[in-house]
PDB file of N, CA and C in Angstrom:
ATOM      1  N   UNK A   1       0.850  -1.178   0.000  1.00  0.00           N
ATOM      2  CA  UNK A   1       0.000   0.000   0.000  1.00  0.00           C
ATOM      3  C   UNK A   1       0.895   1.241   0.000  1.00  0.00           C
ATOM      4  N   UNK A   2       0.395   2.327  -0.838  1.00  0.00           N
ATOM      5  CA  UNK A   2       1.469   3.438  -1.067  1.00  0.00           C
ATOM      6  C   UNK A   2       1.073   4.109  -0.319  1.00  0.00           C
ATOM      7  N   UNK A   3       1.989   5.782   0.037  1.00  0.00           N
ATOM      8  CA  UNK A   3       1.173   6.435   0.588  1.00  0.00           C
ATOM      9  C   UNK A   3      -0.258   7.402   0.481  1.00  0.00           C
ATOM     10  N   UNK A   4      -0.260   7.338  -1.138  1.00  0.00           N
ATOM     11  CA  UNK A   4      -1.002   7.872  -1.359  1.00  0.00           C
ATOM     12  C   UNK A   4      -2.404   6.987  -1.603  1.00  0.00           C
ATOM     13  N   UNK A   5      -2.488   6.175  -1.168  1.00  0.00           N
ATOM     14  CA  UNK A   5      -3.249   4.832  -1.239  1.00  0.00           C
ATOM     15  C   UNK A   5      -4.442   5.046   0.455  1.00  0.00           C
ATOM     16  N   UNK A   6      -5.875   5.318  -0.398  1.00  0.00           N
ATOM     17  CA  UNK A   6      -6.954   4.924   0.721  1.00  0.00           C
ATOM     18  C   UNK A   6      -7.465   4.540   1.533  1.00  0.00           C
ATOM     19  N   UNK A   7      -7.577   3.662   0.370  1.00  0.00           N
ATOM     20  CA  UNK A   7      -8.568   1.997   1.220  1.00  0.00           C
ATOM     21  C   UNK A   7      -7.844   1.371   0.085  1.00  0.00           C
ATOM     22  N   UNK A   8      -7.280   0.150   0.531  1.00  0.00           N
ATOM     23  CA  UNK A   8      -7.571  -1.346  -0.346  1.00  0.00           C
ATOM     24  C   UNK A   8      -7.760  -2.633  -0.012  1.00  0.00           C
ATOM     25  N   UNK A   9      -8.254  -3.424  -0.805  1.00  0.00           N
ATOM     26  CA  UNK A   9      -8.363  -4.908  -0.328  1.00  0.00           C
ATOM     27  C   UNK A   9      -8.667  -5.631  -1.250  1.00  0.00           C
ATOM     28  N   UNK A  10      -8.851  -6.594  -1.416  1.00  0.00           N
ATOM     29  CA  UNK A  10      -8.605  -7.410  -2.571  1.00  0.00           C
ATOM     30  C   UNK A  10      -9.714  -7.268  -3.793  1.00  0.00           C
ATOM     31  N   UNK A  11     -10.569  -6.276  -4.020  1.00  0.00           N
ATOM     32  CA  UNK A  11     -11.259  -6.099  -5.032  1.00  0.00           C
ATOM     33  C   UNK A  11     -10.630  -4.686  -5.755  1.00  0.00           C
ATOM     34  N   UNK A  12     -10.598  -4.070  -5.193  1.00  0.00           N
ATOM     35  CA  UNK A  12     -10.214  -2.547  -5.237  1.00  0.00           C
ATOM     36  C   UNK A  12      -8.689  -1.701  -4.740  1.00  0.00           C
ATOM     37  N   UNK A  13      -8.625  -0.626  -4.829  1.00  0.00           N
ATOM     38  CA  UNK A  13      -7.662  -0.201  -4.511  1.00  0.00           C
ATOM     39  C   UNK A  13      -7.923   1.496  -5.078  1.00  0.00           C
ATOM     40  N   UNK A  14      -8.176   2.478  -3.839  1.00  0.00           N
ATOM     41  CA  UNK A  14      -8.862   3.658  -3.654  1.00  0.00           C
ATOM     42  C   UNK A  14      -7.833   4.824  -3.542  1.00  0.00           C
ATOM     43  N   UNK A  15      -7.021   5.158  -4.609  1.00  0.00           N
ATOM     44  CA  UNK A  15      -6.216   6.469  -4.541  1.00  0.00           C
ATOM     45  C   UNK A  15      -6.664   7.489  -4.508  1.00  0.00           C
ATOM     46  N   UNK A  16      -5.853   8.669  -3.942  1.00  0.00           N
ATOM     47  CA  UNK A  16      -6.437  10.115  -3.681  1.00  0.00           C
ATOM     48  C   UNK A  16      -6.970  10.475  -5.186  1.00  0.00           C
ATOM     49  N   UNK A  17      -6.740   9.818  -6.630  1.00  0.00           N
ATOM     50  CA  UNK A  17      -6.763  10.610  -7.477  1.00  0.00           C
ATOM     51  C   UNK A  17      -7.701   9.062  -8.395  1.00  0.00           C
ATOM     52  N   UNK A  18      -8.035   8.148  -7.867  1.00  0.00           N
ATOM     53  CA  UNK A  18      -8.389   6.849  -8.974  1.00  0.00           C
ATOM     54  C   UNK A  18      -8.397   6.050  -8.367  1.00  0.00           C
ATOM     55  N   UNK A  19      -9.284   4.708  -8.735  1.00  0.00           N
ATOM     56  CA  UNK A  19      -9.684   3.490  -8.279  1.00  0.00           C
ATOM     57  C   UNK A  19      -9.143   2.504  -9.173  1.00  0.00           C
ATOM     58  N   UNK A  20      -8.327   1.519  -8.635  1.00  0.00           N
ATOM     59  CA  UNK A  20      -7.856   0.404  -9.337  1.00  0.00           C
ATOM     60  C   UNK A  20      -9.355  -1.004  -9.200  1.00  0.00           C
ATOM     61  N   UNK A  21      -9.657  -1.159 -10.579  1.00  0.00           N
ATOM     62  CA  UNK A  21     -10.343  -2.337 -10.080  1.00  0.00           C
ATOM     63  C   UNK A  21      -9.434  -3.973 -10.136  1.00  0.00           C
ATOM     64  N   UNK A  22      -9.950  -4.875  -9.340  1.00  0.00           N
ATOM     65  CA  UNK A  22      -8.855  -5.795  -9.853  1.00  0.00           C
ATOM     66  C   UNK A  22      -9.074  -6.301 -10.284  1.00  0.00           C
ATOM     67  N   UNK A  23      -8.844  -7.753 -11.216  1.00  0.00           N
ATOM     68  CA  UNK A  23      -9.678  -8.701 -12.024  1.00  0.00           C
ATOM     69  C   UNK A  23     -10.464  -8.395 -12.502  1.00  0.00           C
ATOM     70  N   UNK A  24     -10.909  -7.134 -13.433  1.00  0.00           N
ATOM     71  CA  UNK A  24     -11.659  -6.398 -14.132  1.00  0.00           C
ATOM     72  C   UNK A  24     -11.915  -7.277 -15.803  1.00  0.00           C
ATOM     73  N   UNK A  25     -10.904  -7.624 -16.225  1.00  0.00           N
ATOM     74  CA  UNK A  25     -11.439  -8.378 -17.223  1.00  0.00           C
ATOM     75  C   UNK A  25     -11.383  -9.706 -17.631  1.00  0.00           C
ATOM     76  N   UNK A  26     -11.913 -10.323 -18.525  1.00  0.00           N
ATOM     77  CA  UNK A  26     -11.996 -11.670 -18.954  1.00  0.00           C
ATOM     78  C   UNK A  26     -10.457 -12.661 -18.321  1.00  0.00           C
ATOM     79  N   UNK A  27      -9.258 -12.035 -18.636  1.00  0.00           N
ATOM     80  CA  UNK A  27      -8.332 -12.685 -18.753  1.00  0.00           C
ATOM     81  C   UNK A  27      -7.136 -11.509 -17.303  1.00  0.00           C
ATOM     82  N   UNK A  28      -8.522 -11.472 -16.111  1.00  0.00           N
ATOM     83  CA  UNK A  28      -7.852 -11.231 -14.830  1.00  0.00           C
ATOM     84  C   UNK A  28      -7.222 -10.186 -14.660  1.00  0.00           C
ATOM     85  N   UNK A  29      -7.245  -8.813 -16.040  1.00  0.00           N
ATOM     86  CA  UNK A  29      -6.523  -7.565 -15.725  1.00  0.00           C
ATOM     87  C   UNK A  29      -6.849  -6.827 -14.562  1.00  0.00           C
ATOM     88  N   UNK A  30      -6.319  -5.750 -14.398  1.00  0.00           N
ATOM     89  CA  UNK A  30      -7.018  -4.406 -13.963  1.00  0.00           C
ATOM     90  C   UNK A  30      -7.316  -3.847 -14.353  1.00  0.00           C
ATOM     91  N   UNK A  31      -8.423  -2.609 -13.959  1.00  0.00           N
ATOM     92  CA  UNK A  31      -8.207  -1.474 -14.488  1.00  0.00           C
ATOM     93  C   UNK A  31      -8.220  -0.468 -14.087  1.00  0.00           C
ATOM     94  N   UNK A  32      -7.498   0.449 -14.036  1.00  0.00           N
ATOM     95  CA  UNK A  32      -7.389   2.222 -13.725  1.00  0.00           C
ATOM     96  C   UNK A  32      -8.392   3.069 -14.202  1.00  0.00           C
ATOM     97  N   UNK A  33      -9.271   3.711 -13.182  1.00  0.00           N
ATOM     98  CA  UNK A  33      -9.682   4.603 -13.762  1.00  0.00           C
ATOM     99  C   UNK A  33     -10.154   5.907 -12.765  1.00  0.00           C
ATOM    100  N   UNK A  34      -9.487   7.248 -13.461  1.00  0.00           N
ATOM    101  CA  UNK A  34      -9.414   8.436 -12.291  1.00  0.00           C
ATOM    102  C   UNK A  34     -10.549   8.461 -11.961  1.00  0.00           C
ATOM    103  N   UNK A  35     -10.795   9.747 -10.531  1.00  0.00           N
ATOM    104  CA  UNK A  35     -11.740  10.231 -10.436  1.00  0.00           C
ATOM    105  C   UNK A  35     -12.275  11.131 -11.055  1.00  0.00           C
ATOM    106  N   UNK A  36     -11.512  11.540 -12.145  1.00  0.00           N
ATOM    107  CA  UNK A  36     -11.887  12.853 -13.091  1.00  0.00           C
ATOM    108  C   UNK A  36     -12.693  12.228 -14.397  1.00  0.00           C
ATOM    109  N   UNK A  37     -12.996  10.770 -14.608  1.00  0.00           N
ATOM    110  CA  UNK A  37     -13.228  10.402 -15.069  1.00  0.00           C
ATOM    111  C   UNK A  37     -14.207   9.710 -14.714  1.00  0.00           C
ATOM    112  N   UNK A  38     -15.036  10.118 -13.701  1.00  0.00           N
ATOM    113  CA  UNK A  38     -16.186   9.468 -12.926  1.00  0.00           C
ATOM    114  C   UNK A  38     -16.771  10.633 -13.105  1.00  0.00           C
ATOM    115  N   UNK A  39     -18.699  10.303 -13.725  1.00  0.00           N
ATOM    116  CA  UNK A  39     -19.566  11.281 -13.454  1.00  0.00           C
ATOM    117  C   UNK A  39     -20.485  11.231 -11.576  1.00  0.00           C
ATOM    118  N   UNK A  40     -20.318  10.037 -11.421  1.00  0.00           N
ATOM    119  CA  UNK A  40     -21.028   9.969 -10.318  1.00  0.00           C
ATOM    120  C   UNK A  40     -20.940   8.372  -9.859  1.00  0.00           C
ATOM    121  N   UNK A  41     -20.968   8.403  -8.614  1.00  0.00           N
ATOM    122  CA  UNK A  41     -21.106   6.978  -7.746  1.00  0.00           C
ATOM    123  C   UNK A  41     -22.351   6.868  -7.321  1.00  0.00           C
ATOM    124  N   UNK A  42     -23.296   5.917  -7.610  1.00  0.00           N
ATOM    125  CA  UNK A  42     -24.445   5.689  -6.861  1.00  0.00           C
ATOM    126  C   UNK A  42     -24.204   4.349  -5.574  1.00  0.00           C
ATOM    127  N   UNK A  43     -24.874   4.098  -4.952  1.00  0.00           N
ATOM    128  CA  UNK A  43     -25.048   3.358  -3.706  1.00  0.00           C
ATOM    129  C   UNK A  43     -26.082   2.662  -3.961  1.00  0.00           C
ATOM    130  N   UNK A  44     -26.160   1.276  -3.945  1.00  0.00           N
ATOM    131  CA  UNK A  44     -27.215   0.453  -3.937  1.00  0.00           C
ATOM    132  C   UNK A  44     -27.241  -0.460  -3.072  1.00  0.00           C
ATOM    133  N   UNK A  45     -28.217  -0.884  -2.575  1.00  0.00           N
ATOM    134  CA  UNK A  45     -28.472  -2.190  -1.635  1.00  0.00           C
ATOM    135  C   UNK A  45     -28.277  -3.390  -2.245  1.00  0.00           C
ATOM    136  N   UNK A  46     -27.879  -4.089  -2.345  1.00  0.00           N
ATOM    137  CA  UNK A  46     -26.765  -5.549  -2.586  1.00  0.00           C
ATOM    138  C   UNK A  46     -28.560  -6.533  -2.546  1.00  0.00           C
ATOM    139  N   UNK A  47     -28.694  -6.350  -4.109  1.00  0.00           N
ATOM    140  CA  UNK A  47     -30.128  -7.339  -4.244  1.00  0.00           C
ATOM    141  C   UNK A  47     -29.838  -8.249  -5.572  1.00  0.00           C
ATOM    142  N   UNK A  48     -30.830  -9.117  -5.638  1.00  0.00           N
ATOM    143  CA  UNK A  48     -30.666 -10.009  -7.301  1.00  0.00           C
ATOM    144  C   UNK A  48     -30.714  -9.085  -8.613  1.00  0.00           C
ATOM    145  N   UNK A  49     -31.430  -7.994  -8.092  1.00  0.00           N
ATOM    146  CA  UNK A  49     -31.877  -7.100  -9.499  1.00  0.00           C
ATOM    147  C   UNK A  49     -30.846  -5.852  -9.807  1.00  0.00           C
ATOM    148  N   UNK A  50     -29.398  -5.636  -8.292  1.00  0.00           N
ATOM    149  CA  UNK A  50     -28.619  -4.663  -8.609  1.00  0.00           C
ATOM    150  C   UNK A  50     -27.340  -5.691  -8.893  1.00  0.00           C
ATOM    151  N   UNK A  51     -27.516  -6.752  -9.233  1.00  0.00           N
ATOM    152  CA  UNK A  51     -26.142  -7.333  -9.337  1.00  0.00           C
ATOM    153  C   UNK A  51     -25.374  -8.369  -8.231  1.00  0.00           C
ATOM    154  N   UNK A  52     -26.001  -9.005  -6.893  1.00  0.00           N
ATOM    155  CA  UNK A  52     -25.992  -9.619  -6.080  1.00  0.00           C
ATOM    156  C   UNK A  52     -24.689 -10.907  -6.138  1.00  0.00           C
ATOM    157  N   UNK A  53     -25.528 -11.383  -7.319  1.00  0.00           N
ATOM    158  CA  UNK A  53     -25.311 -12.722  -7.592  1.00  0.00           C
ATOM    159  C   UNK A  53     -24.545 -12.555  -9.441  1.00  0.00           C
ATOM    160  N   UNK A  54     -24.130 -11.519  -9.694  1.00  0.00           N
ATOM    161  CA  UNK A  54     -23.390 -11.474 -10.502  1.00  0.00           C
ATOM    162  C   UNK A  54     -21.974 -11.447 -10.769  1.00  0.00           C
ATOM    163  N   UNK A  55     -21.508 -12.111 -10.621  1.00  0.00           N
ATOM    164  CA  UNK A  55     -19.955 -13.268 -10.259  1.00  0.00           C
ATOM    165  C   UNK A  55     -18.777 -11.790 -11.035  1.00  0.00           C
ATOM    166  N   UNK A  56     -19.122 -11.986 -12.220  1.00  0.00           N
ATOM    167  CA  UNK A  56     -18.165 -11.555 -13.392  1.00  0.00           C
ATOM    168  C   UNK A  56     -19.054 -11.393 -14.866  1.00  0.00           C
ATOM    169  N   UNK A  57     -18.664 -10.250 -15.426  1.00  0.00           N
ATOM    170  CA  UNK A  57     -19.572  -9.728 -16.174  1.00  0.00           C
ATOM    171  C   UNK A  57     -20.423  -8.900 -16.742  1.00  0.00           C
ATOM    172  N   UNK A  58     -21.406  -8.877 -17.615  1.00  0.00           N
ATOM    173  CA  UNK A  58     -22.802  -8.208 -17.477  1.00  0.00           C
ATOM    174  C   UNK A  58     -23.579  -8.759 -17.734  1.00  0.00           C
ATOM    175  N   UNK A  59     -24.954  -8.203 -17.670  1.00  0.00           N
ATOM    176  CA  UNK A  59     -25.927  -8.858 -17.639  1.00  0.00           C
ATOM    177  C   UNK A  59     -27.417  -8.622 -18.436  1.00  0.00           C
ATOM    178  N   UNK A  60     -26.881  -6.518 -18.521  1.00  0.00           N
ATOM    179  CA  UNK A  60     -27.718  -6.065 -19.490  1.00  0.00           C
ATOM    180  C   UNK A  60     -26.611  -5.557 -20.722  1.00  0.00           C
ATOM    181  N   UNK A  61     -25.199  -5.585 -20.771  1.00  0.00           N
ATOM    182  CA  UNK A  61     -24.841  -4.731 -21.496  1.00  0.00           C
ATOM    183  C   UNK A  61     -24.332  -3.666 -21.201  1.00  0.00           C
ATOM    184  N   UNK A  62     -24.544  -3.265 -20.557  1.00  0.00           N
ATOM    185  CA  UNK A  62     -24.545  -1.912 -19.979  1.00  0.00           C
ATOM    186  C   UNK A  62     -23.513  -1.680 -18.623  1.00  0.00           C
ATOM    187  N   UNK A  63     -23.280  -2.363 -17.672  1.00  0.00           N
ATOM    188  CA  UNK A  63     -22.825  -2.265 -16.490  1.00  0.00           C
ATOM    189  C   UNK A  63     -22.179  -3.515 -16.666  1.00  0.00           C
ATOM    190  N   UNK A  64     -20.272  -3.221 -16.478  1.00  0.00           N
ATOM    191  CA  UNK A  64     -19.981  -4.279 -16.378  1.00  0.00           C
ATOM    192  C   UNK A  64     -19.357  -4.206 -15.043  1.00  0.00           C
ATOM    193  N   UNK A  65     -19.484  -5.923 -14.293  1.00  0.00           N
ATOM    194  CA  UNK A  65     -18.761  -6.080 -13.069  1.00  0.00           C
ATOM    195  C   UNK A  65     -17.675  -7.156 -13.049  1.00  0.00           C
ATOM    196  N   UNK A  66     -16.475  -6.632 -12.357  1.00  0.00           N
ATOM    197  CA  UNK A  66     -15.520  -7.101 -12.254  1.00  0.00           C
ATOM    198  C   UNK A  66     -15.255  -8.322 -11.386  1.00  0.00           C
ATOM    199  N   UNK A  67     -14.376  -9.147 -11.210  1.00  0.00           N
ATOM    200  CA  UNK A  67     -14.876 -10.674 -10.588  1.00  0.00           C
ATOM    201  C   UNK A  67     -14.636 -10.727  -9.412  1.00  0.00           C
ATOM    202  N   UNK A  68     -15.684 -11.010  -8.630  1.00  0.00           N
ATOM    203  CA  UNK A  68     -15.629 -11.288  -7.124  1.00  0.00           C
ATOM    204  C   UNK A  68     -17.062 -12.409  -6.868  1.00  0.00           C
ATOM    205  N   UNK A  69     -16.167 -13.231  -6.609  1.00  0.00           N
ATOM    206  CA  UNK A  69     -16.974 -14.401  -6.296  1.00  0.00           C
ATOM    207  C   UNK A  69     -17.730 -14.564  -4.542  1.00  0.00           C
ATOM    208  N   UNK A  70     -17.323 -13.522  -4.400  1.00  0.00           N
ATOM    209  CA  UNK A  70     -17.828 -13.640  -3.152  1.00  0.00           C
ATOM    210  C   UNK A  70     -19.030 -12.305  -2.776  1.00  0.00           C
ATOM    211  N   UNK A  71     -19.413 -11.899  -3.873  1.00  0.00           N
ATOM    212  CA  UNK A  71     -20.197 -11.021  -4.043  1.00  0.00           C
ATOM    213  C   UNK A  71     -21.946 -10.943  -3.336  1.00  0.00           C
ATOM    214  N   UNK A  72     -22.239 -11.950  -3.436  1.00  0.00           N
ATOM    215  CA  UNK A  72     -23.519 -12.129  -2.749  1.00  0.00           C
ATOM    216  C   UNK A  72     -23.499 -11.911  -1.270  1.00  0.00           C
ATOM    217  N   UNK A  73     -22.019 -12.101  -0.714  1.00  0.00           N
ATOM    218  CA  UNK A  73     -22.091 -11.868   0.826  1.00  0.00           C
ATOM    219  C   UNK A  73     -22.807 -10.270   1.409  1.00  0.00           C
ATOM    220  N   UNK A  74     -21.838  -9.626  -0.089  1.00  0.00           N
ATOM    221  CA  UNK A  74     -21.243  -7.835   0.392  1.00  0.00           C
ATOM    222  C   UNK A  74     -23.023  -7.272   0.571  1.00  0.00           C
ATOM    223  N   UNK A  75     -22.798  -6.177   1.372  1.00  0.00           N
ATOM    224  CA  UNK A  75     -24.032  -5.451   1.267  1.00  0.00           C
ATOM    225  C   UNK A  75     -24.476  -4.477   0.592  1.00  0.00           C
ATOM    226  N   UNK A  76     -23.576  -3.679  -0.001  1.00  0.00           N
ATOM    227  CA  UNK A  76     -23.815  -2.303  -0.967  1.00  0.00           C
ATOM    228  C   UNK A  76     -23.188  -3.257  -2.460  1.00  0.00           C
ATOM    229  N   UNK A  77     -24.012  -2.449  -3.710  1.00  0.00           N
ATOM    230  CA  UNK A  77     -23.615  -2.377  -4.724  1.00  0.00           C
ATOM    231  C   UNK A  77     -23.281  -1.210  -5.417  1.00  0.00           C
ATOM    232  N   UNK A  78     -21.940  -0.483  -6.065  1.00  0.00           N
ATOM    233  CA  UNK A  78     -21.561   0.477  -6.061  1.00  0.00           C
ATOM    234  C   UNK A  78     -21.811   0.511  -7.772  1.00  0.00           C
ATOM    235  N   UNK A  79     -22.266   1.727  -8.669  1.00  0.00           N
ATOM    236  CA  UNK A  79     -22.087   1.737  -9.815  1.00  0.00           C
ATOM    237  C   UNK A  79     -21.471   3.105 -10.186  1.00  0.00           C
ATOM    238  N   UNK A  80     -20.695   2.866 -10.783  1.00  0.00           N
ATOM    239  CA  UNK A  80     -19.506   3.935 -11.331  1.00  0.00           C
ATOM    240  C   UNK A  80     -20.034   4.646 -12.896  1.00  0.00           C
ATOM    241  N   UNK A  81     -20.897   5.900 -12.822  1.00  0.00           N
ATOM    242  CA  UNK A  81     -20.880   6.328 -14.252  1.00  0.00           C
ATOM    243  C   UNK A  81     -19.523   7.106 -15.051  1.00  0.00           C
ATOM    244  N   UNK A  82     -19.355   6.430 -15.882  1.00  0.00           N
ATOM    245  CA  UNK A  82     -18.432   6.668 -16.449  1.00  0.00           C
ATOM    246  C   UNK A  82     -18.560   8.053 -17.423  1.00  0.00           C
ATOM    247  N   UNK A  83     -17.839   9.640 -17.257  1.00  0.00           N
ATOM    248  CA  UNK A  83     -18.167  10.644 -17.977  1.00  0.00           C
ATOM    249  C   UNK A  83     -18.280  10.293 -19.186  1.00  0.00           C
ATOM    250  N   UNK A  84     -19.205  10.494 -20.256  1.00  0.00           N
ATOM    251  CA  UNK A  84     -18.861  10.620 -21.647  1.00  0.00           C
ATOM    252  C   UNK A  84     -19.373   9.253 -22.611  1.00  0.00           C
ATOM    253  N   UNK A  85     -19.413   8.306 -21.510  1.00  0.00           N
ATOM    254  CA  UNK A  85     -19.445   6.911 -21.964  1.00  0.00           C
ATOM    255  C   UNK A  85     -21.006   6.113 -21.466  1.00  0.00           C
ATOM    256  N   UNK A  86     -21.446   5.259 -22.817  1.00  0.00           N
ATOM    257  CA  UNK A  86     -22.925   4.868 -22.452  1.00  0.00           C
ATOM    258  C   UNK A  86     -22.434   3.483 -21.479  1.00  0.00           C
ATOM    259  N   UNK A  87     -21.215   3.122 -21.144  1.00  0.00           N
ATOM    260  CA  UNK A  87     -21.240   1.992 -20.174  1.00  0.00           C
ATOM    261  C   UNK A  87     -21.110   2.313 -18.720  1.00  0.00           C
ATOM    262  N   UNK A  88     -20.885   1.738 -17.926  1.00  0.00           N
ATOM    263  CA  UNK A  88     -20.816   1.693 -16.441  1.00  0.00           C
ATOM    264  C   UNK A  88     -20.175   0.529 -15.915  1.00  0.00           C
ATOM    265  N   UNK A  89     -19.230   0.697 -14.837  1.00  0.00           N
ATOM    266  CA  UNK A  89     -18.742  -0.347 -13.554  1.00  0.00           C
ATOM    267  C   UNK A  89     -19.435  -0.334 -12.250  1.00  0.00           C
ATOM    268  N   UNK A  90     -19.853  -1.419 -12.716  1.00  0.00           N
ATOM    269  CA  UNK A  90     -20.524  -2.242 -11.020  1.00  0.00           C
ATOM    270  C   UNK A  90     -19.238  -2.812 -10.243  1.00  0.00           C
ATOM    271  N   UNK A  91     -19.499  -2.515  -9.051  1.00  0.00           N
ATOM    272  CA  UNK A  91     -18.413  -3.337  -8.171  1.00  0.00           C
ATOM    273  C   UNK A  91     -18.528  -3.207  -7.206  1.00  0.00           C
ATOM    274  N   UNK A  92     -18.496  -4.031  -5.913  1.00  0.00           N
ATOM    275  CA  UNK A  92     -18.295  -4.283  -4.726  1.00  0.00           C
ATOM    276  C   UNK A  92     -17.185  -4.130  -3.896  1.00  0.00           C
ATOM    277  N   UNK A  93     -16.819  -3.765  -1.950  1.00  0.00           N
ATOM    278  CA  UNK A  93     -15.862  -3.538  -1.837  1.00  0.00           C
ATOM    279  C   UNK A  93     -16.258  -4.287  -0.726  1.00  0.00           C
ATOM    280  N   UNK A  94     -14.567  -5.023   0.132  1.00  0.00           N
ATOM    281  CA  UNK A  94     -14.864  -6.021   0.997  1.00  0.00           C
ATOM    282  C   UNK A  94     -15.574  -4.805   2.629  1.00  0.00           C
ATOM    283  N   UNK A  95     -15.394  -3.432   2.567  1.00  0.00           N
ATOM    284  CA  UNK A  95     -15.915  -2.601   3.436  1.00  0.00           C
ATOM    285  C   UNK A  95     -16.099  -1.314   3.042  1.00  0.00           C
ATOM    286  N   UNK A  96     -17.835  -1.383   2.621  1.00  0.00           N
ATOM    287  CA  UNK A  96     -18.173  -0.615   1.851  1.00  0.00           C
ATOM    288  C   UNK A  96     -18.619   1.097   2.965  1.00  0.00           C
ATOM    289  N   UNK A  97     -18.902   0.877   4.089  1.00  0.00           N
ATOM    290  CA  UNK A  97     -19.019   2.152   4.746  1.00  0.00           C
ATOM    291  C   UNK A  97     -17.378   2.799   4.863  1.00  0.00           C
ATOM    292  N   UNK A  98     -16.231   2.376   4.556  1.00  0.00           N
ATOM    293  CA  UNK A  98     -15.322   3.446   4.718  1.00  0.00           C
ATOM    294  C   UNK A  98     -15.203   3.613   2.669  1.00  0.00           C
ATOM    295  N   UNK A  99     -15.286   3.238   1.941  1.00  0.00           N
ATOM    296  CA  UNK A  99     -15.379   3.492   0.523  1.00  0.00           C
ATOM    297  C   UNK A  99     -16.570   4.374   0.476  1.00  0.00           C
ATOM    298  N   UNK A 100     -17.669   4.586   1.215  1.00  0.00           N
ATOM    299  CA  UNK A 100     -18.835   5.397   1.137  1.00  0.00           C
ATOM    300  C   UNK A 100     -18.180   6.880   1.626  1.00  0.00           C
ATOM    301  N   UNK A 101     -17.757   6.784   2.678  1.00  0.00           N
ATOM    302  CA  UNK A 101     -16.953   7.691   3.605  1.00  0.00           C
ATOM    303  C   UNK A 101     -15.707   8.291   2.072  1.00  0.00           C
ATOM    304  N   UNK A 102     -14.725   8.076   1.747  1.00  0.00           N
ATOM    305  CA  UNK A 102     -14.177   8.217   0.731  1.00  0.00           C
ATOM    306  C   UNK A 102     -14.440   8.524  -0.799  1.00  0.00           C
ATOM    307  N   UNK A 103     -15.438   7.927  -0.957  1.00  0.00           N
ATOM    308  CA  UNK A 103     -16.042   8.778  -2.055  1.00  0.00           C
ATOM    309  C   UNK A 103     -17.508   9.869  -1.760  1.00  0.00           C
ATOM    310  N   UNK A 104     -17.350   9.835  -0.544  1.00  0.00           N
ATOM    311  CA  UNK A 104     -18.655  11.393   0.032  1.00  0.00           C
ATOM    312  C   UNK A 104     -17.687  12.392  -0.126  1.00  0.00           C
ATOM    313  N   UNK A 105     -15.969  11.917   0.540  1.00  0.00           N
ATOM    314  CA  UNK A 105     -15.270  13.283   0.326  1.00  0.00           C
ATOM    315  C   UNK A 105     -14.865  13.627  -0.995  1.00  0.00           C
ATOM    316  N   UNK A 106     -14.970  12.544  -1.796  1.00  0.00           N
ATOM    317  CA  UNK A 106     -14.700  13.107  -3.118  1.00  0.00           C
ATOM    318  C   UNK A 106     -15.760  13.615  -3.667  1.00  0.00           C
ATOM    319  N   UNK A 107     -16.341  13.577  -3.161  1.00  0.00           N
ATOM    320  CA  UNK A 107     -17.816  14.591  -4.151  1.00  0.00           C
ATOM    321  C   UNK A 107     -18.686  13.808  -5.202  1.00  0.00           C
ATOM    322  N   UNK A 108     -18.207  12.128  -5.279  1.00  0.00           N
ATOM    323  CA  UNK A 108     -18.572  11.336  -6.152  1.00  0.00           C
ATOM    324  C   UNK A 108     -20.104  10.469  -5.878  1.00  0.00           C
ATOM    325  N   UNK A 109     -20.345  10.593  -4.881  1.00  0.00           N
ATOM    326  CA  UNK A 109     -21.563   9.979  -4.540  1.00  0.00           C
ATOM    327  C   UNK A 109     -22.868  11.257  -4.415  1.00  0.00           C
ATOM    328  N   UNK A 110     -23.911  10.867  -5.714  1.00  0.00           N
ATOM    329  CA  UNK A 110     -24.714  11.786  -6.190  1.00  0.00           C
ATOM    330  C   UNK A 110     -25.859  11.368  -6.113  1.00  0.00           C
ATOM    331  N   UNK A 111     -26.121  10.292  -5.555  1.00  0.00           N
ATOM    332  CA  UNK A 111     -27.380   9.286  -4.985  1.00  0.00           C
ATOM    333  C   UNK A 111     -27.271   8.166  -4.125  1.00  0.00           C
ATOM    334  N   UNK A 112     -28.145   7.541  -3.235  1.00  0.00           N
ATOM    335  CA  UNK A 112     -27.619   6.521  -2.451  1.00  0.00           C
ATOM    336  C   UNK A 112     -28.870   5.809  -2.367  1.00  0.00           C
ATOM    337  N   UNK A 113     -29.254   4.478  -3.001  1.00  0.00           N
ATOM    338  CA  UNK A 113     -30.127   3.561  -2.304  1.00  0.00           C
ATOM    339  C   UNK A 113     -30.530   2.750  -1.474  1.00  0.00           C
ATOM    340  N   UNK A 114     -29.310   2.936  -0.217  1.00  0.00           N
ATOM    341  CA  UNK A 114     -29.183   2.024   0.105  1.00  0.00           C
ATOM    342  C   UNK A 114     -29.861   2.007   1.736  1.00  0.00           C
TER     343      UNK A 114
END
């Protein structure tokens, strides 16, 4: 963990300036992506219809989530709008009230369902 490093744990990884996702694609990458490059974080309650039980993937097209198999445990579902772009990242964090806490100070959370 650097110093300029948040929160991390094995899904994520929360810099003052960007979120690493991990195992983000098919063949186990990451991916980087700033906060300047986020329109907004929403907060959802961890159900079948926000992505619960969605391993790795998508499901409409639209929102893809990165692999965590242990996803049905977590309680929040986080979706990342991406500026500019008709897709979105779903993703989960192993402790989602200090990632809530961290992106309230970033100004990124613009709704909360949870």
């Amino acid at each position: 963990m650097t110093k300029d490093t948040l929160y991390s744990d094995s899904l994520v990884e929360i810099k003052s300036d960007s979120i690493l996702f991990r195992r983000y694609s098919f063949f186990e990458r990451d991916r980087l992506v700033l906060f300047s490059d986020i329109e907004k974080i929403v907060v959802k309650k961890a159900t079948i219809w926000n992505g619960k039980f969605r391993f790795h993937g998508t499901g409409d097209f639209k929102t893809w989530f990165p692999k965590d198999f242990q996803r049905y445990k977590r309680d929040k579902i986080f979706v990342a709008y991406i500026r500019y772009k008709w897709w979105r990242i779903g993703f989960t964090v192993e402790d989602s009230d200090t990632a809530i806490k961290i992106f309230q100070e970033k100004g990124l959370i613009k709704e909360s369902f949870a």
